[in-house]
N, C-alpha and C. Protein backbone atom coordinates (compact mmCIF):
# COMPACT_ATOMS: atom_id res chain seq x y z
N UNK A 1 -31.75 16.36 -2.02
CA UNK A 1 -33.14 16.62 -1.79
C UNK A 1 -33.84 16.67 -3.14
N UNK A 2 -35.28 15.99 -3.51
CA UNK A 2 -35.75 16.11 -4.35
C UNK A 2 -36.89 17.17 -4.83
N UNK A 3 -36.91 17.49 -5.73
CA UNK A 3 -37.57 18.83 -5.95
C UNK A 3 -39.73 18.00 -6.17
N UNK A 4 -40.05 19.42 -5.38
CA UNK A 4 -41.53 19.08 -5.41
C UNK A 4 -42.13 20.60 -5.12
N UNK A 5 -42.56 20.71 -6.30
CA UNK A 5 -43.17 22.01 -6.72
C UNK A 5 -44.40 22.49 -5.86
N UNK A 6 -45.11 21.42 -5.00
CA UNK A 6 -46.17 21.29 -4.56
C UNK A 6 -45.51 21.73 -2.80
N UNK A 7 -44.50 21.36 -2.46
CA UNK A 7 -43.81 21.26 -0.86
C UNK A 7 -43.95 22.99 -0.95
N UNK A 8 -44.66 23.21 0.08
CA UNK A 8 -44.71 24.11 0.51
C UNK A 8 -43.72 24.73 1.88
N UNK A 9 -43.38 23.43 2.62
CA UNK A 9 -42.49 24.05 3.47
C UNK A 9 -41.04 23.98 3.52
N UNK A 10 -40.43 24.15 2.16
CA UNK A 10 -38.55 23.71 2.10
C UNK A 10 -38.87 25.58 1.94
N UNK A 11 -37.68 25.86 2.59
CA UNK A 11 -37.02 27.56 2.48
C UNK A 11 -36.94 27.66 1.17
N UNK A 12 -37.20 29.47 1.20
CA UNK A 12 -37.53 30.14 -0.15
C UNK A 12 -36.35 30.04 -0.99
N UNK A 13 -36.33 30.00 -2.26
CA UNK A 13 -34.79 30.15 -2.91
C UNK A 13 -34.61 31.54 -2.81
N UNK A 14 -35.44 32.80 -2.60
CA UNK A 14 -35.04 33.85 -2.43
C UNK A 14 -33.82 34.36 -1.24
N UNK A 15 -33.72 33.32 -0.38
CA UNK A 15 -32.79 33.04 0.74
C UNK A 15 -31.92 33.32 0.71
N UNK A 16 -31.72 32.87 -0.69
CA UNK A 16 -29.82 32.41 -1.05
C UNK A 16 -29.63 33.58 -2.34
N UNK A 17 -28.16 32.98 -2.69
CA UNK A 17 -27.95 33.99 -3.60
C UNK A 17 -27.94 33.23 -5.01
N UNK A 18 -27.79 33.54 -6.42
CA UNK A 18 -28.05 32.84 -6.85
C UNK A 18 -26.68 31.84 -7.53
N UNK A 19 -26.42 30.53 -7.48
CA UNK A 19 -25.45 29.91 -7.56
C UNK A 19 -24.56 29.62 -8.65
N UNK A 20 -24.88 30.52 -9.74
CA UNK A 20 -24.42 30.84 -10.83
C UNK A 20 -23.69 32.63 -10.77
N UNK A 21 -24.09 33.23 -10.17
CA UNK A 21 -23.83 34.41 -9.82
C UNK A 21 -22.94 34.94 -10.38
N UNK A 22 -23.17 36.01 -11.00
CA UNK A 22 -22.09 36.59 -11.73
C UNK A 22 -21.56 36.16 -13.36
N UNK A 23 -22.36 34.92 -13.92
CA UNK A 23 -22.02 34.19 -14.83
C UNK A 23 -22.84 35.27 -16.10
N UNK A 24 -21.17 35.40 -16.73
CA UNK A 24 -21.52 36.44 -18.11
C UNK A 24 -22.74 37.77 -17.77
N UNK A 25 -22.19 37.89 -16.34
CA UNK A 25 -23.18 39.76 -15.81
C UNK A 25 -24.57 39.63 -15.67
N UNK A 26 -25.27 38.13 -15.65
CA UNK A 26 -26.59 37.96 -15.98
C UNK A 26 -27.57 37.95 -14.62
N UNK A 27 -26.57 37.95 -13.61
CA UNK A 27 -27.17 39.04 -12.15
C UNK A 27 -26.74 39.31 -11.26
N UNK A 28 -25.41 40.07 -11.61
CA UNK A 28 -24.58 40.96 -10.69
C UNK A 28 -25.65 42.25 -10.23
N UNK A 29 -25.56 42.66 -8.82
CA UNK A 29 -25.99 43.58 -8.33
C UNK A 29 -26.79 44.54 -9.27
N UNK A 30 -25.74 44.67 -10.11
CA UNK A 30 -26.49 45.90 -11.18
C UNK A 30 -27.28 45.96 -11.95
N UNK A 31 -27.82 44.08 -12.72
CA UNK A 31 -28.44 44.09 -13.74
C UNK A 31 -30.04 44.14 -13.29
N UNK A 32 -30.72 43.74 -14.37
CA UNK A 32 -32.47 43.38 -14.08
C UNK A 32 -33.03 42.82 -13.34
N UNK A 33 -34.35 43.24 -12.79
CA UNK A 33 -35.17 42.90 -11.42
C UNK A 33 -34.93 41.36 -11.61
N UNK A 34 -34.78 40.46 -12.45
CA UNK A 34 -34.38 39.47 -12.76
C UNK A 34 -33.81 38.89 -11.62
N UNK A 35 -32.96 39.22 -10.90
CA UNK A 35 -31.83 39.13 -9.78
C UNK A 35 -33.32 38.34 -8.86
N UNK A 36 -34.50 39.61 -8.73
CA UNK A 36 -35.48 39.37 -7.33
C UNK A 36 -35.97 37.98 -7.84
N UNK A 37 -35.97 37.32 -8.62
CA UNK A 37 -36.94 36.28 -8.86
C UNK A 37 -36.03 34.87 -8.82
N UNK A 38 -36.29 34.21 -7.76
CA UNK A 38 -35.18 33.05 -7.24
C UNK A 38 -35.78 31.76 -7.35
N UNK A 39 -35.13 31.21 -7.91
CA UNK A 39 -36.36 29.26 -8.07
C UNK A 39 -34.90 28.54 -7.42
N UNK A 40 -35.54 27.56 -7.47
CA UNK A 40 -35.02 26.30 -7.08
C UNK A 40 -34.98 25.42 -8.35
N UNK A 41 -33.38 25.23 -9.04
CA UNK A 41 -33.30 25.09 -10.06
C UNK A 41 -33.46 23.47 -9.70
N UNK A 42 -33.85 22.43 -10.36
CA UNK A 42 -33.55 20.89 -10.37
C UNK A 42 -33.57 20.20 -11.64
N UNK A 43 -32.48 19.16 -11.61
CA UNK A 43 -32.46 18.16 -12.75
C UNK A 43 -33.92 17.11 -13.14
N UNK A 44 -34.19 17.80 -14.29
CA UNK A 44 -35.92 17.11 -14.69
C UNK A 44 -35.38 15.64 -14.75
N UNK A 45 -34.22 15.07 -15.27
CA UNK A 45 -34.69 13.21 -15.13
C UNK A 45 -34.76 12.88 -14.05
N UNK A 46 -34.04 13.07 -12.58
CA UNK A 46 -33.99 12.48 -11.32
C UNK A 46 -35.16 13.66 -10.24
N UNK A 47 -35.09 14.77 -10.40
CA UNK A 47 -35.70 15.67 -9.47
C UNK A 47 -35.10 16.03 -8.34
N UNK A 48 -33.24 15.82 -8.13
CA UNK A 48 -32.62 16.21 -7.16
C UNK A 48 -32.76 17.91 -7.56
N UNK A 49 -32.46 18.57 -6.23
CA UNK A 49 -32.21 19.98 -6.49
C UNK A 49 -31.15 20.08 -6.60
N UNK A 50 -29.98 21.32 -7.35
CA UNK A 50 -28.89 21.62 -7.89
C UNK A 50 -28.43 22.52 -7.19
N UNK A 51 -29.93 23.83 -7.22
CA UNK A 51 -29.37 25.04 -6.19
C UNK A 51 -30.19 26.08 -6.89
N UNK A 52 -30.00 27.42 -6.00
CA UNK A 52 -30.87 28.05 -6.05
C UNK A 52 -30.76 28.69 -7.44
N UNK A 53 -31.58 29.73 -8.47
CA UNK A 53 -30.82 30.36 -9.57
C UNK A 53 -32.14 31.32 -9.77
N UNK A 54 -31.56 32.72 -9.90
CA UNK A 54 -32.24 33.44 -10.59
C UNK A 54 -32.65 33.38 -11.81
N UNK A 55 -34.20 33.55 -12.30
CA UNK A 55 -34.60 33.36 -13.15
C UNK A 55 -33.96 33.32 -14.60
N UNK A 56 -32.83 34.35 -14.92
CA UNK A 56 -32.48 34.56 -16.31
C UNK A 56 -31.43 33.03 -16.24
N UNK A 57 -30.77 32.45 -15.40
CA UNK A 57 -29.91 31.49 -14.64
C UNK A 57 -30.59 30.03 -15.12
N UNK A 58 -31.98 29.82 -14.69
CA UNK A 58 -32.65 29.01 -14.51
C UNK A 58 -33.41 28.89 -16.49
N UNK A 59 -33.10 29.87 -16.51
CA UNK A 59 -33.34 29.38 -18.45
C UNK A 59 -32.40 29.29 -19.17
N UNK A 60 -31.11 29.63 -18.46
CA UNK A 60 -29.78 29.01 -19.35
C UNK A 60 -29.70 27.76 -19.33
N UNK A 61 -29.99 27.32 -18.01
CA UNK A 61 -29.78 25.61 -17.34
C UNK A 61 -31.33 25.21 -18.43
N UNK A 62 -32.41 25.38 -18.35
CA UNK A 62 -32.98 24.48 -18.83
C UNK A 62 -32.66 24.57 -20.79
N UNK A 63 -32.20 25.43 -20.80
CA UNK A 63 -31.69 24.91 -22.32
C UNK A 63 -30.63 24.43 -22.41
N UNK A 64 -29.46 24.49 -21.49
CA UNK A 64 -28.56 23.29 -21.58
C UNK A 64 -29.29 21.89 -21.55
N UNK A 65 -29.88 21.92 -20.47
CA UNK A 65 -30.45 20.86 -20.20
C UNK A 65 -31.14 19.88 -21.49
N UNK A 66 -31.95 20.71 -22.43
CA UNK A 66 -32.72 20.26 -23.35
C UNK A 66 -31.80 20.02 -24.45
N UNK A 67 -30.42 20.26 -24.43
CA UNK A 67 -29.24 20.01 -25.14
C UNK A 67 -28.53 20.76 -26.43
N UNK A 68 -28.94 22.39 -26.14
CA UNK A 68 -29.26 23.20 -26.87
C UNK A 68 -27.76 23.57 -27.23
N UNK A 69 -26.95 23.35 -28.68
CA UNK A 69 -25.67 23.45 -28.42
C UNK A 69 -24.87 25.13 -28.18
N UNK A 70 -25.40 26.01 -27.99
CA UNK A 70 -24.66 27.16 -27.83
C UNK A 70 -24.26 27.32 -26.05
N UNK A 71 -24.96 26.08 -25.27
CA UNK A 71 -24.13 26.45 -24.34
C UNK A 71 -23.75 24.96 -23.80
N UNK A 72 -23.89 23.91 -24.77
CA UNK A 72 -22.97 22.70 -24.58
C UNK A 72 -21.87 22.68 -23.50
N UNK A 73 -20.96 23.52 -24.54
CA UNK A 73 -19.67 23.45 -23.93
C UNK A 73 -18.79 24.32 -23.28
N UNK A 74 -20.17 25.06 -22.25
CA UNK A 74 -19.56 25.94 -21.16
C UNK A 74 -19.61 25.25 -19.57
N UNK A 75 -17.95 25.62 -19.34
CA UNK A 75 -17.44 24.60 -18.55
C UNK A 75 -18.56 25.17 -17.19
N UNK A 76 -18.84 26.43 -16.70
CA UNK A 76 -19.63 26.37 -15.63
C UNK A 76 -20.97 25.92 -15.58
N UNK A 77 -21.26 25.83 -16.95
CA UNK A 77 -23.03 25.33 -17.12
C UNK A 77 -22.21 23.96 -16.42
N UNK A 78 -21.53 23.07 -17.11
CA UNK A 78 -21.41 22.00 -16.97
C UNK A 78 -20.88 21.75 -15.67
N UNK A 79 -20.45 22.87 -15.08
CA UNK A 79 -19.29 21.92 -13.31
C UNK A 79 -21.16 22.56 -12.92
N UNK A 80 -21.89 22.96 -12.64
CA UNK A 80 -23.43 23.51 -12.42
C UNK A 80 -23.92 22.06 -12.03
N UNK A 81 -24.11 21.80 -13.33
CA UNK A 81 -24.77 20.41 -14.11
C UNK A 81 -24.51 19.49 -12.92
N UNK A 82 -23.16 19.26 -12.88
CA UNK A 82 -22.73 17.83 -12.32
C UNK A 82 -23.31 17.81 -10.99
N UNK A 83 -24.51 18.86 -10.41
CA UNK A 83 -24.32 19.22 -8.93
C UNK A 83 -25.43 18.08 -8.96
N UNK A 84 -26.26 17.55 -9.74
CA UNK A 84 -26.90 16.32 -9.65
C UNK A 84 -26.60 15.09 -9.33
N UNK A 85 -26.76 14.66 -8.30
CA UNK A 85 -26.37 13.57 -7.61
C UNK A 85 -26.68 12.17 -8.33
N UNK A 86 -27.86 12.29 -9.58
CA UNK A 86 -28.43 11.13 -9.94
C UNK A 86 -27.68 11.08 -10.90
N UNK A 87 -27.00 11.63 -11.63
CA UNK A 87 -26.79 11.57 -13.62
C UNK A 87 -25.54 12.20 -13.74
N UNK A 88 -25.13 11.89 -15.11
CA UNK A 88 -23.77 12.00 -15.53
C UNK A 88 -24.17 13.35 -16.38
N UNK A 89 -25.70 13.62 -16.78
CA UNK A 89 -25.46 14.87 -17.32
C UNK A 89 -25.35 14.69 -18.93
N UNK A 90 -25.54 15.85 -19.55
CA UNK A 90 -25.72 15.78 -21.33
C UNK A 90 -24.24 15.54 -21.36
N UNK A 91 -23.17 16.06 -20.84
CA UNK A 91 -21.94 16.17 -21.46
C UNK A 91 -21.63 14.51 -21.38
């Protein structure tokens, strides 16, 4: 499915949980209201969606994304990554 910021009727990402979950404590149950704020993460060259991700989630991915090397070569950013159906991805 392709992402469109404007579609008002695809289900909330607040729905789900977030699909990184638990990655380095950044929104296990316990941490920051961070957890409440749910997007719909998607790959900017194609616009497929990836999955849902809480906000602190959704700015790790877009600085992988932008090819930022401190999280290059973390294998879950990257098995994340591959959930794009269009692209092979920075790695």
């Amino acid at each position: 499915m392709t992402y469109k910021p404007t579609d008002r009727t695809r289900e909330r990402a607040a729905l789900y949980p977030c699909a990184l979950q638990g990655w380095r404590g950044l929104c296990t149950p316990h941490s920051s209201a961070a957890v409440n704020i749910m997007v719909w993460d998607h790959c900017h060259a194609h616009g497929y969606i990836r999955g849902p991700l809480c906000a602190r989630h959704n700015g790790r991915m877009r600085r992988y994304d932008a090819g930022h090397t401190r999280f290059a070569d973390d294998p879950d950013l990257i098995e994340y990554a591959r959930r794009c159906s269009g692209c092979d991805g920075p790695w």
